[in-house]
C-alpha atoms as a PDB file:
ATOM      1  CA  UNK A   1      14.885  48.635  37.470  1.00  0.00           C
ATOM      2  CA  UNK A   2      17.755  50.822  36.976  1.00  0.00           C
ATOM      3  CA  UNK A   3      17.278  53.436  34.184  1.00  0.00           C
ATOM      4  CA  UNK A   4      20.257  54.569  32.566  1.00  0.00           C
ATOM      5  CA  UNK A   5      20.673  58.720  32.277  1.00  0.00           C
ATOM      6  CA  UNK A   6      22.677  60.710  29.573  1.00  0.00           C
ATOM      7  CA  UNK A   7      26.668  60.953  30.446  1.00  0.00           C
ATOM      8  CA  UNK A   8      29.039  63.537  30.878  1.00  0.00           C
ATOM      9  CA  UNK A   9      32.783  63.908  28.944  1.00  0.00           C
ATOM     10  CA  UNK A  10      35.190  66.688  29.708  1.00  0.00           C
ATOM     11  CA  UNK A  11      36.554  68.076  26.846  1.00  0.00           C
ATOM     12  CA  UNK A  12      39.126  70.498  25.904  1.00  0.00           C
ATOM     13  CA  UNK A  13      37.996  73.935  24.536  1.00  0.00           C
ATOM     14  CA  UNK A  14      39.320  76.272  22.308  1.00  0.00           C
ATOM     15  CA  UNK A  15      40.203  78.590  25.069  1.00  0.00           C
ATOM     16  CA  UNK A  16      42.378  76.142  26.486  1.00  0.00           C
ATOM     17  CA  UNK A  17      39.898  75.196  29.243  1.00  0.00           C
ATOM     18  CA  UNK A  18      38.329  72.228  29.572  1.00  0.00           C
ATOM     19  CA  UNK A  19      33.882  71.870  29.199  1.00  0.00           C
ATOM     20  CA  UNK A  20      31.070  69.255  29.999  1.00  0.00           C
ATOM     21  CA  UNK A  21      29.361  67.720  27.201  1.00  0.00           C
ATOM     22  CA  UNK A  22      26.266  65.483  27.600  1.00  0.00           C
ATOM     23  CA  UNK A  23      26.734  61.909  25.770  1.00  0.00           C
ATOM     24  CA  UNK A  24      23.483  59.748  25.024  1.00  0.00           C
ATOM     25  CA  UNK A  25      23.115  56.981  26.518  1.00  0.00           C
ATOM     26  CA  UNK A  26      20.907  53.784  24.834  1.00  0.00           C
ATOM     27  CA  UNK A  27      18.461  52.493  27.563  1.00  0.00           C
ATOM     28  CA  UNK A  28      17.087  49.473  25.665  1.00  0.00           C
ATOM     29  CA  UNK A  29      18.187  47.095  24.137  1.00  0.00           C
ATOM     30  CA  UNK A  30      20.534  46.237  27.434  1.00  0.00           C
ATOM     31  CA  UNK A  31      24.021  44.875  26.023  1.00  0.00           C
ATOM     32  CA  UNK A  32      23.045  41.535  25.445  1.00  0.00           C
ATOM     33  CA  UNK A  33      19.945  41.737  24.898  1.00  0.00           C
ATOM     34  CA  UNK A  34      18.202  38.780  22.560  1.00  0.00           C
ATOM     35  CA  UNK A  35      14.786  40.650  20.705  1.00  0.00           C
ATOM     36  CA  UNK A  36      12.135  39.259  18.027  1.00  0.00           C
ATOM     37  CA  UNK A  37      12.327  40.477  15.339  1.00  0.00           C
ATOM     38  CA  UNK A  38       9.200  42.807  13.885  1.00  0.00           C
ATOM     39  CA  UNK A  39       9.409  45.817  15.950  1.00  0.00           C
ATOM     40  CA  UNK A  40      11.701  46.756  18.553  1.00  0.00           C
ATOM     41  CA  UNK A  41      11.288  50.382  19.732  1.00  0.00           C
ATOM     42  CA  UNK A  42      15.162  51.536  20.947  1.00  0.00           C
ATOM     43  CA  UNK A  43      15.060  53.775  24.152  1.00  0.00           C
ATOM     44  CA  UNK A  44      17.985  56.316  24.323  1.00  0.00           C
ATOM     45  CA  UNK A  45      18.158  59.189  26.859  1.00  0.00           C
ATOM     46  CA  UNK A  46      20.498  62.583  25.893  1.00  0.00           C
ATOM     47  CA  UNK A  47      20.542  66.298  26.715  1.00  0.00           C
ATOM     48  CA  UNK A  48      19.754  67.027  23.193  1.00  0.00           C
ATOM     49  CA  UNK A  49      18.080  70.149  21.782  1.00  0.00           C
ATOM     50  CA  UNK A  50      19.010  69.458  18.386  1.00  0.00           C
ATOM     51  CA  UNK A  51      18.012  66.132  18.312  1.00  0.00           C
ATOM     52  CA  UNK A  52      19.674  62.414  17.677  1.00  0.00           C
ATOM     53  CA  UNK A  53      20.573  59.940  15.516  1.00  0.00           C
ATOM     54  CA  UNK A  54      21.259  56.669  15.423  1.00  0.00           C
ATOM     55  CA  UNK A  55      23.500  53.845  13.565  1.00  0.00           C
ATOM     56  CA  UNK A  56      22.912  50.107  12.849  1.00  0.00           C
ATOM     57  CA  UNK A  57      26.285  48.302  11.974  1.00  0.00           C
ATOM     58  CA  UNK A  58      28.311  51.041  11.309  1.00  0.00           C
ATOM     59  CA  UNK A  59      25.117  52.285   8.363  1.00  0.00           C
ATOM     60  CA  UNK A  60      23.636  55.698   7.958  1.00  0.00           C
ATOM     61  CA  UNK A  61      22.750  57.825  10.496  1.00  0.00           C
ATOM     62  CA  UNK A  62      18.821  57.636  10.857  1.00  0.00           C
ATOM     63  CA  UNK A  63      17.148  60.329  13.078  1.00  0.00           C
ATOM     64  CA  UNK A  64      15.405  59.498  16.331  1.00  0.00           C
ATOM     65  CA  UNK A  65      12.181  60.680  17.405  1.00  0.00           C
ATOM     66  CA  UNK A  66      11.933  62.569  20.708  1.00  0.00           C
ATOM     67  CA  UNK A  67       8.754  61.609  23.234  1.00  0.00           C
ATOM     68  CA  UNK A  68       7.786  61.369  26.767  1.00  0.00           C
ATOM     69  CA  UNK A  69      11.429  62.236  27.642  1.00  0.00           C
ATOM     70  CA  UNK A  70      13.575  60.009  25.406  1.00  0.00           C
ATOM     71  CA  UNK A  71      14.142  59.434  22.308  1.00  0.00           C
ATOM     72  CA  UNK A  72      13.112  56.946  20.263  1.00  0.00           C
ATOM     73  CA  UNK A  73      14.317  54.530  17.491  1.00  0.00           C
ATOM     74  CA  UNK A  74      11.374  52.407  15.579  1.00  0.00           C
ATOM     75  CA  UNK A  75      13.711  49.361  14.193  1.00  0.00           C
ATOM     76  CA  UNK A  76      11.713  47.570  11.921  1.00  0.00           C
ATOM     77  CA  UNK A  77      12.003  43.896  10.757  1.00  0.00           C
ATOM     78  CA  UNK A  78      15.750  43.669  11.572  1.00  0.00           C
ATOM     79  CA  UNK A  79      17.743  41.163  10.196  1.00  0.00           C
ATOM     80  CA  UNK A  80      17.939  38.078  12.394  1.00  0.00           C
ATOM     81  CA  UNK A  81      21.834  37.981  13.895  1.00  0.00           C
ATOM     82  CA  UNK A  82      24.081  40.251  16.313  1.00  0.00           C
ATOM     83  CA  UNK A  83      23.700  43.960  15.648  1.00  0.00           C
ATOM     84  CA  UNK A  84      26.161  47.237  17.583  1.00  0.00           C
ATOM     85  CA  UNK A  85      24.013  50.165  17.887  1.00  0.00           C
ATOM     86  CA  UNK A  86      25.472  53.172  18.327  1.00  0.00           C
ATOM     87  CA  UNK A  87      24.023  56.835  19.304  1.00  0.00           C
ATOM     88  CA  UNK A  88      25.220  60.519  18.320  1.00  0.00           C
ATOM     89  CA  UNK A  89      24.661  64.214  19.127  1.00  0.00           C
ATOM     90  CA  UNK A  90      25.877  67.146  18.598  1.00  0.00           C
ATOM     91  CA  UNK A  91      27.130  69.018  20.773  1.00  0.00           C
ATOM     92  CA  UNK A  92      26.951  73.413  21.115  1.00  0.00           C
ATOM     93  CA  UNK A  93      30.445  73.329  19.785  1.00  0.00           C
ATOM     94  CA  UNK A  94      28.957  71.035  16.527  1.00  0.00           C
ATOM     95  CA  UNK A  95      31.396  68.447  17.624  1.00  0.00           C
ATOM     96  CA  UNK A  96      29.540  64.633  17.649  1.00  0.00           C
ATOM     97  CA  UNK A  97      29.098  63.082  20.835  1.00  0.00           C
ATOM     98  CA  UNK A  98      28.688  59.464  20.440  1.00  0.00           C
ATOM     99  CA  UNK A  99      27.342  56.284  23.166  1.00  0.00           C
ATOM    100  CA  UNK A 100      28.626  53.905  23.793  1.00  0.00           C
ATOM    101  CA  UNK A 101      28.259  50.864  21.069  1.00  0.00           C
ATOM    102  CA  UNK A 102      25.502  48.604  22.469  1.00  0.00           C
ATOM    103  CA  UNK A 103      25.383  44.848  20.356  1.00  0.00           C
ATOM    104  CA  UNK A 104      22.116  42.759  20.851  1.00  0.00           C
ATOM    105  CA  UNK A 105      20.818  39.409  19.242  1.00  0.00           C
ATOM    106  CA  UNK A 106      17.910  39.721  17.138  1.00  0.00           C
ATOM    107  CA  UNK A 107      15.792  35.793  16.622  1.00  0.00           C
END
């Protein structure tokens, strides 16, 4: 089992040089992925001192918790259908650093 780990982006700074930024990465759901609905816990990984939050469907952003290394998403009852989750940070410069969208089928 392949676990997925946080990635990097260059970007440009205001010094005119370019920096690393960590990006989170979700781990579960994989892209994909079919769940029951009740609970589904969502596993995201991220170099992310001040935390991360998380979207359903383009909706509010809804903080994650952070434990045993990760952090966590508890997704209650979902609606049944094909949801895109996507995760964001922020990074030192306060600029959001966002995953890649993730869509899974929840039965």
């Amino acid at each position: 089992m392949s676990i997925a780990t946080p990635r990097k982006r260059t970007i440009p700074a205001k010094n005119g040089k370019v920096k690393t930024v960590s990006v989170p990465v979700i781990d579960y759901p994989r892209e994909g992925d079919t769940i029951s609905s009740g609970h589904y816990a969502i596993r995201l990984s991220a170099n992310a001192p001040q935390g991360l939050e998380i979207s359903m469907n383009d909706g509010p952003w809804q903080k994650c918790r952070h434990a045993v290394g990760h952090f966590w998403f508890d997704w209650v009852n979902p609606s049944k259908g094909r949801h895109t989750i996507v995760a964001r940070t922020a990074a030192l410069s306060g600029r959001p650093q966002k995953s890649l969208p993730r869509t899974c089928e929840v039965i």
